[in-house]
PDB file of N, CA and C in Angstrom:
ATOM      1  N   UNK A   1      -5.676 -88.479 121.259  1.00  0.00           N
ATOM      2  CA  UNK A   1      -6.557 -88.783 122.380  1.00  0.00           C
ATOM      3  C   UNK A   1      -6.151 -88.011 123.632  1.00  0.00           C
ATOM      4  N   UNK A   2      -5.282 -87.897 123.672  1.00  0.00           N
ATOM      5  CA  UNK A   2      -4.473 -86.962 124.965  1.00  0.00           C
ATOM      6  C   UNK A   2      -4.898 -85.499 124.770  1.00  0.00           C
ATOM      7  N   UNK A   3      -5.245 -84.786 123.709  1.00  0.00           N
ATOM      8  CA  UNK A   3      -6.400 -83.901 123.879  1.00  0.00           C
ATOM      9  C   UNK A   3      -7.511 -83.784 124.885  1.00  0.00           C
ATOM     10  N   UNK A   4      -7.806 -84.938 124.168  1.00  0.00           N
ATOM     11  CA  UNK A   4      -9.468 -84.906 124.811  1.00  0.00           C
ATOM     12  C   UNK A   4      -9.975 -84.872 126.493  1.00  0.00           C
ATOM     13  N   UNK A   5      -7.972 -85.750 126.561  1.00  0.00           N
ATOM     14  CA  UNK A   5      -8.794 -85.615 128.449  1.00  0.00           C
ATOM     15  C   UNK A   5      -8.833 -84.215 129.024  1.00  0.00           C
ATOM     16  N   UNK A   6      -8.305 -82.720 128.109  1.00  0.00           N
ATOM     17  CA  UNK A   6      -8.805 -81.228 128.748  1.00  0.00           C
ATOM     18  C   UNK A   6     -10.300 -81.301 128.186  1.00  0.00           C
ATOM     19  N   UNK A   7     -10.714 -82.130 127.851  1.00  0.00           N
ATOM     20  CA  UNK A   7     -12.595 -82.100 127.770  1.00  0.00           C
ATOM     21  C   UNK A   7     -13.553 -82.431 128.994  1.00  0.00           C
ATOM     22  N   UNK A   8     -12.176 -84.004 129.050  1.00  0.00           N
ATOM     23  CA  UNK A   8     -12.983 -84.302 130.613  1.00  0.00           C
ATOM     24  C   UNK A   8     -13.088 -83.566 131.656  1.00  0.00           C
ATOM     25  N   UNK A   9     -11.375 -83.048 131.846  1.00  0.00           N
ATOM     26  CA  UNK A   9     -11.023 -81.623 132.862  1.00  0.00           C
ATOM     27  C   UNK A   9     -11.759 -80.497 132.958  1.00  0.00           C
ATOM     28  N   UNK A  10     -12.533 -80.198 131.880  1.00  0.00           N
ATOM     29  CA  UNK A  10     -13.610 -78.757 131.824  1.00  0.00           C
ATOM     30  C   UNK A  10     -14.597 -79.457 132.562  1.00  0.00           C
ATOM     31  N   UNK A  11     -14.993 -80.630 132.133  1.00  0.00           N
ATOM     32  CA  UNK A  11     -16.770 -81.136 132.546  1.00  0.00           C
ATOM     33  C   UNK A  11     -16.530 -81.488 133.946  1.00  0.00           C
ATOM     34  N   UNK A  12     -15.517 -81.635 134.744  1.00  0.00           N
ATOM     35  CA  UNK A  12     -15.089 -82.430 136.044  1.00  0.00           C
ATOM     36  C   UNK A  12     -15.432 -81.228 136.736  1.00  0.00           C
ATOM     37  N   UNK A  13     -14.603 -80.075 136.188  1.00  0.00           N
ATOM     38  CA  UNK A  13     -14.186 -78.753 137.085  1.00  0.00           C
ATOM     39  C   UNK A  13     -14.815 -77.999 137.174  1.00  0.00           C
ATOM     40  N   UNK A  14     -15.257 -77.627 135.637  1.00  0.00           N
ATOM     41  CA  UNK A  14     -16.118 -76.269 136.174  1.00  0.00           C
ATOM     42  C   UNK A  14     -17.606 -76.309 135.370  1.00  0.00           C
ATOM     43  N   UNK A  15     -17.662 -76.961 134.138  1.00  0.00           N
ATOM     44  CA  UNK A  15     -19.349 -77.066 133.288  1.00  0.00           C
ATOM     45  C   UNK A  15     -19.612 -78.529 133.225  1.00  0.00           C
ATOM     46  N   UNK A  16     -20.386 -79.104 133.691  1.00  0.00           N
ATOM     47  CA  UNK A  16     -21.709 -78.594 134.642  1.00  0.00           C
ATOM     48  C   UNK A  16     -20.690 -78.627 136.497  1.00  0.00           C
ATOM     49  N   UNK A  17     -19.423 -79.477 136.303  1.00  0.00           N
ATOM     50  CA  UNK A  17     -18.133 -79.495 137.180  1.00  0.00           C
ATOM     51  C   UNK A  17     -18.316 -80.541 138.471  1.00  0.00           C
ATOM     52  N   UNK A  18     -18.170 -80.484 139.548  1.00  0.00           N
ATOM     53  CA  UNK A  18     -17.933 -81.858 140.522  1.00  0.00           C
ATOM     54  C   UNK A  18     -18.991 -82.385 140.819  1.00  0.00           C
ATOM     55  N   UNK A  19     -18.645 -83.909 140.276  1.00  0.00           N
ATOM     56  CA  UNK A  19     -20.072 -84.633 140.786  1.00  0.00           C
ATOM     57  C   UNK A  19     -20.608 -85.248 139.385  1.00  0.00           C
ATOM     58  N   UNK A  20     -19.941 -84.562 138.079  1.00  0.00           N
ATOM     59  CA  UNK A  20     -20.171 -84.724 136.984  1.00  0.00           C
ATOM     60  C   UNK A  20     -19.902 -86.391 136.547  1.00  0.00           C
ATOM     61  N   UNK A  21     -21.053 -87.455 135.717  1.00  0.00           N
ATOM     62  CA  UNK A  21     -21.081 -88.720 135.233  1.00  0.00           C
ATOM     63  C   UNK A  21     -21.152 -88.383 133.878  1.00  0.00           C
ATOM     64  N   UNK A  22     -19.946 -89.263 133.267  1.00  0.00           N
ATOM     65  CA  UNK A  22     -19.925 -89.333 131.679  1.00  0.00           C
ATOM     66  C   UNK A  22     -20.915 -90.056 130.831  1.00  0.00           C
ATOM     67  N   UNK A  23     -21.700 -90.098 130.673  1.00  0.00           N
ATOM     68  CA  UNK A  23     -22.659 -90.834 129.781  1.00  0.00           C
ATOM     69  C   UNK A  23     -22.053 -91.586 128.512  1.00  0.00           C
ATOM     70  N   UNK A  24     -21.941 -90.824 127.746  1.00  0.00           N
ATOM     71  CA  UNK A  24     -21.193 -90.807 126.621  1.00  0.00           C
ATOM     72  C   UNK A  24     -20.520 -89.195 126.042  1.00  0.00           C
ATOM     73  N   UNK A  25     -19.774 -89.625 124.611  1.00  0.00           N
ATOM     74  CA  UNK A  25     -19.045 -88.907 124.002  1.00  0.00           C
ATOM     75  C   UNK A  25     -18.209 -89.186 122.337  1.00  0.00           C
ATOM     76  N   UNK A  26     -18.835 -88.445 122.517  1.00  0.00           N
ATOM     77  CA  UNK A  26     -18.648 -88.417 120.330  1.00  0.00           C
ATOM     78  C   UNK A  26     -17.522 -87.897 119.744  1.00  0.00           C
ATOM     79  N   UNK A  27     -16.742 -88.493 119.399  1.00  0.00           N
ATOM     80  CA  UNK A  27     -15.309 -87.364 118.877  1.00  0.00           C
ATOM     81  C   UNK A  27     -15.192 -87.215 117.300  1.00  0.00           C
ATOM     82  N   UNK A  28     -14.729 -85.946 116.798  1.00  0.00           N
ATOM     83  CA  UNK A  28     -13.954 -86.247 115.532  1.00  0.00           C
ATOM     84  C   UNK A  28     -12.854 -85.460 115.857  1.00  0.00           C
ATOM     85  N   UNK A  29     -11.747 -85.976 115.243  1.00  0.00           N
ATOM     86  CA  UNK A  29      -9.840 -85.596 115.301  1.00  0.00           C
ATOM     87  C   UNK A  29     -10.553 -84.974 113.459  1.00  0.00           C
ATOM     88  N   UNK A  30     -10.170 -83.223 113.757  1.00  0.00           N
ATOM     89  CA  UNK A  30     -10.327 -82.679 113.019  1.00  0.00           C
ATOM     90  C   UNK A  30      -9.083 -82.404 112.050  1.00  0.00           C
ATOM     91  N   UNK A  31      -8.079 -81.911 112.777  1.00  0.00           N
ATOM     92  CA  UNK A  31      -6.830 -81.073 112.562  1.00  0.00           C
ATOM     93  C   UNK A  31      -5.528 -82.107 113.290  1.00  0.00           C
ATOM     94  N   UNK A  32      -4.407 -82.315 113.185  1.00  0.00           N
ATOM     95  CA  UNK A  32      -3.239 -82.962 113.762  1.00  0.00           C
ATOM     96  C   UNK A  32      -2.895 -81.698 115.046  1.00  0.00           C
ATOM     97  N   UNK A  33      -2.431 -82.163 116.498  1.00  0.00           N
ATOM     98  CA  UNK A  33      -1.765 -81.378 117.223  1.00  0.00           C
ATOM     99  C   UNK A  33      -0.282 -82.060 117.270  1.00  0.00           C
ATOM    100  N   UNK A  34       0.284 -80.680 117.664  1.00  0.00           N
ATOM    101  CA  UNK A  34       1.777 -80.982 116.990  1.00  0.00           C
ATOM    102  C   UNK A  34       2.551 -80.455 118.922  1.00  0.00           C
ATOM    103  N   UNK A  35       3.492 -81.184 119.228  1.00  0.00           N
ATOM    104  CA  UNK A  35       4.753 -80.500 120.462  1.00  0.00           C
ATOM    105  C   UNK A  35       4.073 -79.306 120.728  1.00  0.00           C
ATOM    106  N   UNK A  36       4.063 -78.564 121.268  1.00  0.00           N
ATOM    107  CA  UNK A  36       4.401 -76.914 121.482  1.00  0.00           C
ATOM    108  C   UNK A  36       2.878 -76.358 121.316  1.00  0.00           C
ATOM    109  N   UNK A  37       1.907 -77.240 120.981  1.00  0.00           N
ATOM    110  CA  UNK A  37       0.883 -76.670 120.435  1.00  0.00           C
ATOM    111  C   UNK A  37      -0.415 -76.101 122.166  1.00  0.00           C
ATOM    112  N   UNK A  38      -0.644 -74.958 121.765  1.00  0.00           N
ATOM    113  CA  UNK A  38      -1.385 -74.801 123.039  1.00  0.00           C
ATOM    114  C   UNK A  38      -3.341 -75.113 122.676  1.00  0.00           C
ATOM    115  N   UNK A  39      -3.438 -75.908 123.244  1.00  0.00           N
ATOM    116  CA  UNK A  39      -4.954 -76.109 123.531  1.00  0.00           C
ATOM    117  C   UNK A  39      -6.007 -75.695 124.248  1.00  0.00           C
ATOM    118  N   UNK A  40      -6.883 -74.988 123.688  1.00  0.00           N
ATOM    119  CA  UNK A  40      -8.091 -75.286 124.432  1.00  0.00           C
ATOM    120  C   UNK A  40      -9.616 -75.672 124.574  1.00  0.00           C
ATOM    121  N   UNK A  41      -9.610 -75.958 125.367  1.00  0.00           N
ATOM    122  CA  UNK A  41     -10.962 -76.996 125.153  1.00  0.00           C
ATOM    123  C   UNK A  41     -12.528 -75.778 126.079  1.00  0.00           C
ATOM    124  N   UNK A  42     -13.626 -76.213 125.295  1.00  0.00           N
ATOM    125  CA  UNK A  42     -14.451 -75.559 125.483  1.00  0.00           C
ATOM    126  C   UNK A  42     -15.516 -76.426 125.411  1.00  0.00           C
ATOM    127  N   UNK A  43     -16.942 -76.501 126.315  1.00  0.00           N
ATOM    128  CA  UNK A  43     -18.175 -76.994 126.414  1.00  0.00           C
ATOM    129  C   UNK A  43     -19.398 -75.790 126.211  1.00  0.00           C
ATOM    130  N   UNK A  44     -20.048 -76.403 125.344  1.00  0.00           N
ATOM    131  CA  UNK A  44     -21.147 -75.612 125.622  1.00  0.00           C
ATOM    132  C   UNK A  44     -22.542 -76.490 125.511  1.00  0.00           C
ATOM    133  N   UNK A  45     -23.219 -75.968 126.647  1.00  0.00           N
ATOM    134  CA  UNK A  45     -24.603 -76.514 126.875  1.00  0.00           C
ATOM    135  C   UNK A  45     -25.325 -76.624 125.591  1.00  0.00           C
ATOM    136  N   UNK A  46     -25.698 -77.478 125.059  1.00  0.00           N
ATOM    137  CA  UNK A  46     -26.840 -77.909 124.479  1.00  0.00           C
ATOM    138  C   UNK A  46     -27.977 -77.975 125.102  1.00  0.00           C
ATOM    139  N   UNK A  47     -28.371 -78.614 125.222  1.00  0.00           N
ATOM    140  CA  UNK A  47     -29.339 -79.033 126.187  1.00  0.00           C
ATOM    141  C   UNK A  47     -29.742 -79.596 127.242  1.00  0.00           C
ATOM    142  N   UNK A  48     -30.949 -79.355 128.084  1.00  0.00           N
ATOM    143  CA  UNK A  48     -30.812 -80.048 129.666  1.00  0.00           C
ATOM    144  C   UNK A  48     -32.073 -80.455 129.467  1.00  0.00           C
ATOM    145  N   UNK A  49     -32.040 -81.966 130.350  1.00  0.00           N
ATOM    146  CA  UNK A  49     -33.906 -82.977 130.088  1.00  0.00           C
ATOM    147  C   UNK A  49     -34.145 -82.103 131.266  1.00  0.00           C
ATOM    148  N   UNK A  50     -35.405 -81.505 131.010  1.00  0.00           N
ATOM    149  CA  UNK A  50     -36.458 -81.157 132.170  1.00  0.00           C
ATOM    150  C   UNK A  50     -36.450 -82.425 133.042  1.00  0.00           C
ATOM    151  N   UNK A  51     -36.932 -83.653 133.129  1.00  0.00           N
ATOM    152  CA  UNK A  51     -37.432 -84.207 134.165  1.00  0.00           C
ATOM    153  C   UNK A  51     -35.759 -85.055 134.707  1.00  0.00           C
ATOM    154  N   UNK A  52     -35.025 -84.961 133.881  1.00  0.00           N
ATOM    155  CA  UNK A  52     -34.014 -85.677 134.614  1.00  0.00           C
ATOM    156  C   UNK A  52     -32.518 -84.780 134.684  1.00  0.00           C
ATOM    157  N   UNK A  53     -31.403 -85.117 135.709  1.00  0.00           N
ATOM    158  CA  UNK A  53     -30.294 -84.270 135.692  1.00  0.00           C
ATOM    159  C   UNK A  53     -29.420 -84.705 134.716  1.00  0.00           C
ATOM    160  N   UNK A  54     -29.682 -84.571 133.139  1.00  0.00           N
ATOM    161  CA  UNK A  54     -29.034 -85.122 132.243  1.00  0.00           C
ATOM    162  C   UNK A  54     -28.682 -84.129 131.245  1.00  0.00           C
ATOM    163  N   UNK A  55     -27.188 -83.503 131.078  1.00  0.00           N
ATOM    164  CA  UNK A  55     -26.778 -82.296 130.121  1.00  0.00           C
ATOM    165  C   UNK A  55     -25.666 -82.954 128.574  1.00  0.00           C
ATOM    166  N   UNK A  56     -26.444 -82.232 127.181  1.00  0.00           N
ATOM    167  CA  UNK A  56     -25.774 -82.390 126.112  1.00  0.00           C
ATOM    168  C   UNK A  56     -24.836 -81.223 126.126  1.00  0.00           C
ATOM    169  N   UNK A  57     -24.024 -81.653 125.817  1.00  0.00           N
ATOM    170  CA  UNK A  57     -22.914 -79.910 125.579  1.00  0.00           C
ATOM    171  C   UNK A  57     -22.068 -80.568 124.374  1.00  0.00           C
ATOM    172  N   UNK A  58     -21.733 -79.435 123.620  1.00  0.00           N
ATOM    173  CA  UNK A  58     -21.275 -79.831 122.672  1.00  0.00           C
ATOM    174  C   UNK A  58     -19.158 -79.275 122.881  1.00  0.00           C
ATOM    175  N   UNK A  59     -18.813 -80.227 122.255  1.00  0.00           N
ATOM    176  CA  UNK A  59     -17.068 -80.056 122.963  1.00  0.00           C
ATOM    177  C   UNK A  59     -16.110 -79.783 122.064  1.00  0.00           C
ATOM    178  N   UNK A  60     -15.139 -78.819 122.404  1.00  0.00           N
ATOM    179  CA  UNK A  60     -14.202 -79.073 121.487  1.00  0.00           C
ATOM    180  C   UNK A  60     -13.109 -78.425 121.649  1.00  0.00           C
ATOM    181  N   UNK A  61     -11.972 -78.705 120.569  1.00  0.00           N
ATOM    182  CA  UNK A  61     -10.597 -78.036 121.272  1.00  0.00           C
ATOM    183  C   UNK A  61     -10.248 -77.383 120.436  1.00  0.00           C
ATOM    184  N   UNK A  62      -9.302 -76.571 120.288  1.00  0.00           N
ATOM    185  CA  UNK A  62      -9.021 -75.829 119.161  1.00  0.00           C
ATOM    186  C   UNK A  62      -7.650 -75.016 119.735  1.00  0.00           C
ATOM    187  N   UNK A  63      -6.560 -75.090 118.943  1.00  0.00           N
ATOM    188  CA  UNK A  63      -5.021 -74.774 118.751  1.00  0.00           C
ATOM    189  C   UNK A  63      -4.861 -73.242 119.349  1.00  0.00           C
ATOM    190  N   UNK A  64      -3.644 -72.692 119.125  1.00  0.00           N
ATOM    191  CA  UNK A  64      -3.537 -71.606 119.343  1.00  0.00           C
ATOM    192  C   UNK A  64      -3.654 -70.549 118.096  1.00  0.00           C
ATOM    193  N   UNK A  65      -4.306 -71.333 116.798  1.00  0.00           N
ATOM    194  CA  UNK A  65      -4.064 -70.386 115.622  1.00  0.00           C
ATOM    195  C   UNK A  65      -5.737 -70.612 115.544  1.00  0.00           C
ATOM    196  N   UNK A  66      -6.447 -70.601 116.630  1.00  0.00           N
ATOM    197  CA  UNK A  66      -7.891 -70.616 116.396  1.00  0.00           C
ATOM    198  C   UNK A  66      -8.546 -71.841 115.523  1.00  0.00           C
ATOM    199  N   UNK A  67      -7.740 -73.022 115.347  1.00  0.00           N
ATOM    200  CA  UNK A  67      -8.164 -73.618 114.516  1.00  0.00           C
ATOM    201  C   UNK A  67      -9.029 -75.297 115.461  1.00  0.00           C
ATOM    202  N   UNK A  68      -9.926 -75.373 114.991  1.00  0.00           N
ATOM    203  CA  UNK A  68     -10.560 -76.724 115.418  1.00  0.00           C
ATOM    204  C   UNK A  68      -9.782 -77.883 115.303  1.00  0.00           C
ATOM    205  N   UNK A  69      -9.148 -78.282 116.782  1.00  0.00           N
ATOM    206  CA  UNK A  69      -8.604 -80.036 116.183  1.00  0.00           C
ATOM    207  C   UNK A  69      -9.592 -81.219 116.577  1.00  0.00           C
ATOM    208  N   UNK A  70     -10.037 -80.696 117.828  1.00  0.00           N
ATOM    209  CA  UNK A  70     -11.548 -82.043 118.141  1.00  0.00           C
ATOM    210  C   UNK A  70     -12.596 -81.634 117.733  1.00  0.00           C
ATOM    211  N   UNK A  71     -13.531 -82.192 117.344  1.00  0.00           N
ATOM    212  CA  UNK A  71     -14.965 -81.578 117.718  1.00  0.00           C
ATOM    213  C   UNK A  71     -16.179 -82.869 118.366  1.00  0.00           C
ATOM    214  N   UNK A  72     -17.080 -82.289 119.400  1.00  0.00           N
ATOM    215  CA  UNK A  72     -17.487 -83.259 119.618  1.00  0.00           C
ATOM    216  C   UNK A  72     -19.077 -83.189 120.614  1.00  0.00           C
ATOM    217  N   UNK A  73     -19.587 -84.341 121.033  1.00  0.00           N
ATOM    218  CA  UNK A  73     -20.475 -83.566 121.944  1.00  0.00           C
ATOM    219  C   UNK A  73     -21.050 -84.601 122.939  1.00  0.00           C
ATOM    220  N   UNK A  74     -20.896 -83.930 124.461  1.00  0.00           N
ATOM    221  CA  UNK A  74     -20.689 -85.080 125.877  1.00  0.00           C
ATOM    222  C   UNK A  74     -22.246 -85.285 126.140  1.00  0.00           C
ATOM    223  N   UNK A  75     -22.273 -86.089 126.799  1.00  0.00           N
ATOM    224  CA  UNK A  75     -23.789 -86.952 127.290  1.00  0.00           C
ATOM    225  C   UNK A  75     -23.670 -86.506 128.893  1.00  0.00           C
ATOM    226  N   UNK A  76     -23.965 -85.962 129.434  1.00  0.00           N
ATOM    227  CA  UNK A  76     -23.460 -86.805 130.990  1.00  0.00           C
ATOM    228  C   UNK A  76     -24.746 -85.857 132.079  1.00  0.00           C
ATOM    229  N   UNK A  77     -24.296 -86.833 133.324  1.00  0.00           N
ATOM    230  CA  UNK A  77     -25.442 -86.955 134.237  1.00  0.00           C
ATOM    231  C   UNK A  77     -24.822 -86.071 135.131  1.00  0.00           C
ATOM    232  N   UNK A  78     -25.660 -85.284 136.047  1.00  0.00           N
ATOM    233  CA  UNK A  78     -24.722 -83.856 136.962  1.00  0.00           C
ATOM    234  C   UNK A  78     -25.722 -84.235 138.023  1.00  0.00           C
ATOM    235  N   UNK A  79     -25.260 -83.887 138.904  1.00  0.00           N
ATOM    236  CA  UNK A  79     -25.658 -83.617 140.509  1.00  0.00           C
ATOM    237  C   UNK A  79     -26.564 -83.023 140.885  1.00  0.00           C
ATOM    238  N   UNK A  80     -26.600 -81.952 140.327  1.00  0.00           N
ATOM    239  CA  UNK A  80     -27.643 -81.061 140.322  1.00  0.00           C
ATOM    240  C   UNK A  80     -27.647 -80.131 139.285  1.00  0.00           C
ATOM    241  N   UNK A  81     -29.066 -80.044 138.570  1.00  0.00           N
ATOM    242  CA  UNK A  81     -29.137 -78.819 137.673  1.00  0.00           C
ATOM    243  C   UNK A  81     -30.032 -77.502 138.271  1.00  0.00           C
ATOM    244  N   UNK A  82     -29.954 -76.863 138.100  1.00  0.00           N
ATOM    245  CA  UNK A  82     -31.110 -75.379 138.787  1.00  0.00           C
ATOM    246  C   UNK A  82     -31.892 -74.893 137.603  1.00  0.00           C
ATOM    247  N   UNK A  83     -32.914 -75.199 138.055  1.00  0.00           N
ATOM    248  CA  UNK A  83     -34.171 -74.498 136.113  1.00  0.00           C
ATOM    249  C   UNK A  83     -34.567 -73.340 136.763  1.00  0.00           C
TER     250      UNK A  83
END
């Protein structure tokens, strides 16, 4: 679980980033992370509701040997979107 909060840290900071509300969030623990292991976590937009400021992105982390340990995908409400 201590993964996952560099998921929250991406969506806080910089995609969609400050101002960002968690809706929800879907996990699967793909792979074991081990001491020493370097992570990183990545969002990518799915989709955005036209009439409301509401973004799917899909999440996940993955080791330093390229390998998937989370996979997952965030709900959340942003501040502002620009169409």
């Amino acid at each position: 679980m201590l993964v996952t909060g560099y998921i929250s840290t991406v969506l806080g900071t910089i995609l969609p980033g400050p101002g960002t509300i968690y809706l929800s969030q879907s996990l699967k623990f793909i792979n074991p992370v081990y001491i020493g292991d370097t992570i990183t976590a990545i969002a990518e937009v799915l989709n955005i509701k036209e009439n409301k400021p509401i973004v799917t992105l899909r999440t996940n982390c993955i080791n330093q040997n390229g390998e998937t340990v989370v996979e997952g995908e965030a709900v959340v409400l942003v501040d502002y979107v620009p169409m």
